[in-house]
Structures are given as C-alpha cells and as structure tokens.
C-alpha atoms as a PDB file:
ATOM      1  CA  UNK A   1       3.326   8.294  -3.359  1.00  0.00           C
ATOM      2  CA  UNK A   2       0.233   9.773  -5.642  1.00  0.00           C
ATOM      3  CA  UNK A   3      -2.783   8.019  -5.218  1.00  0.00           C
ATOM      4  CA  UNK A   4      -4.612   7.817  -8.699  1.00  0.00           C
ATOM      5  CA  UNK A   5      -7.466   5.698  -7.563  1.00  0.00           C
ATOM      6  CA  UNK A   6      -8.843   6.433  -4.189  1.00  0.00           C
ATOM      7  CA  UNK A   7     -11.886   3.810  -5.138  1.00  0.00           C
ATOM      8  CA  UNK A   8      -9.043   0.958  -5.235  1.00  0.00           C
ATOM      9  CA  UNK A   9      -6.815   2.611  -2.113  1.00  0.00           C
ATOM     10  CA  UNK A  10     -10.133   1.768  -0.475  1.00  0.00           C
ATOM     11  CA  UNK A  11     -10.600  -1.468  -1.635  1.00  0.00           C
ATOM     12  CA  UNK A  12      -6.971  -2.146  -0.020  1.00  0.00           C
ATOM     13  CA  UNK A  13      -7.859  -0.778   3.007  1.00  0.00           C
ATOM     14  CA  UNK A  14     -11.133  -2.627   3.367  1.00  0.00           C
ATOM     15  CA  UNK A  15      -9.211  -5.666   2.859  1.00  0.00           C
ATOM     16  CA  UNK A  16      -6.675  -4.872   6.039  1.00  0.00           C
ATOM     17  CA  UNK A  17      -9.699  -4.323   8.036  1.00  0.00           C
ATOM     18  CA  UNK A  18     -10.931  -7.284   7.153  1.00  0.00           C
ATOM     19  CA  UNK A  19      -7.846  -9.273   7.855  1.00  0.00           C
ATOM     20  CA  UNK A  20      -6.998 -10.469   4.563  1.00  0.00           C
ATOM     21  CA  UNK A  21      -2.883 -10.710   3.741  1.00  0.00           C
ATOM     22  CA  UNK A  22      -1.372  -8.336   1.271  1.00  0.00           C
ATOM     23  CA  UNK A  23      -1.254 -11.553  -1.599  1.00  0.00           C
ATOM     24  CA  UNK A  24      -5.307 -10.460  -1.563  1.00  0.00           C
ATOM     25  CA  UNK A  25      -4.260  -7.313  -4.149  1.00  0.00           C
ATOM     26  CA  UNK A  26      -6.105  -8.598  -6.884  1.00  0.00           C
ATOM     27  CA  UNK A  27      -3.752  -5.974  -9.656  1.00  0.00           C
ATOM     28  CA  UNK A  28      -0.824  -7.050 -11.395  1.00  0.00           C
ATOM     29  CA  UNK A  29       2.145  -6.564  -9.813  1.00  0.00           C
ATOM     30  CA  UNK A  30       3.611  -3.170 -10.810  1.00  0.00           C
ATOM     31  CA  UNK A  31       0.607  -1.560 -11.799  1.00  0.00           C
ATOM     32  CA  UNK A  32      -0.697   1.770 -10.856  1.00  0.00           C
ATOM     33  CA  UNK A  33      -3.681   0.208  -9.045  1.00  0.00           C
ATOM     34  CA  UNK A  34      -1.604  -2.564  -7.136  1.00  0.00           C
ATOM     35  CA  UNK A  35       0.228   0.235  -6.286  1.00  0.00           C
ATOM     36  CA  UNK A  36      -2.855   2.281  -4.874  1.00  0.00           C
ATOM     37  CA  UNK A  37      -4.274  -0.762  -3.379  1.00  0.00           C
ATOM     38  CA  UNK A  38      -1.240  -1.798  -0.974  1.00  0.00           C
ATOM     39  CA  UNK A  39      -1.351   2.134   0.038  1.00  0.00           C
ATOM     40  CA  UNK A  40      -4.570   1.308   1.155  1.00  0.00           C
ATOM     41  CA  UNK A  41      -4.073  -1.879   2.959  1.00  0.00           C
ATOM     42  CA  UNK A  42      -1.036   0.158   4.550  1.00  0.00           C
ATOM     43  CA  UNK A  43      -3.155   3.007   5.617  1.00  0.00           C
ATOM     44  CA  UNK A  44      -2.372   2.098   9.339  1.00  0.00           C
ATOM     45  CA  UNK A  45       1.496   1.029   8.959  1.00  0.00           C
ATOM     46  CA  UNK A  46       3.989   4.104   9.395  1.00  0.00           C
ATOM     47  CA  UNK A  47       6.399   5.098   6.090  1.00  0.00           C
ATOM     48  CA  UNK A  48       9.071   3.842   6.083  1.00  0.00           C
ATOM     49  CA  UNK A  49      12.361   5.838   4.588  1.00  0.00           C
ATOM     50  CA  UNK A  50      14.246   3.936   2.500  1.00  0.00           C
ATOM     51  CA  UNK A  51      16.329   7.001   0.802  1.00  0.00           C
ATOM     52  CA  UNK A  52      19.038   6.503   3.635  1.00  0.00           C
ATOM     53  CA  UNK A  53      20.372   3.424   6.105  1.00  0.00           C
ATOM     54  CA  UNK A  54      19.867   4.240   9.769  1.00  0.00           C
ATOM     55  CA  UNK A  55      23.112   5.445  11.103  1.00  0.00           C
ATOM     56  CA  UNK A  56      24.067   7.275   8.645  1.00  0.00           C
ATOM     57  CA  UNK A  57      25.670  11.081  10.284  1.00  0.00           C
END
C-alpha cells in the first residue's frame, strides 16, 4: 500500500500509541486518508497476505 499522507499515517499511529480503537479514524470510510490513517495505527501489526489461503501447495 502507497502512503499519500504521511502527516495522517502519523496521526493513526499516534492514536495506537495512545490506545485508542481503530473506530477513532476520523476519514470516511474508503478514502485515501482512512486508508493512510489505519496504516498508521497498524504500524506495529505484521501484513497480512490475503492473495492466497494458507495451505495452498
């Protein structure tokens, strides 16, 4: 994922460090910056791959 906005990544990631929930994302759902601001509140949480089901040979 390309972050456009590293000022709103940040303002997700302040908010996991301040242990607010992810409903804190103050963007509309869908949006570029809700979308940079939950990449920030994730900072800390590995990626998860959801291209293929584990398993799968």
């Amino acid at each position: 994922m390309t972050v456009i906005s590293k000022s709103v990544w940040a303002e997700g990631k302040a908010a996991k460090v301040a242990g607010q929930s992810d409903d804190a994302n103050p963007y509309p759902a869908g949006s570029q910056n809700s979308a940079d601001w939950l990449d920030g509140y994730t900072f800390d949480e590995a990626e998860q791959n959801t291209d293929s089901s584990e398993g799968e040979l």
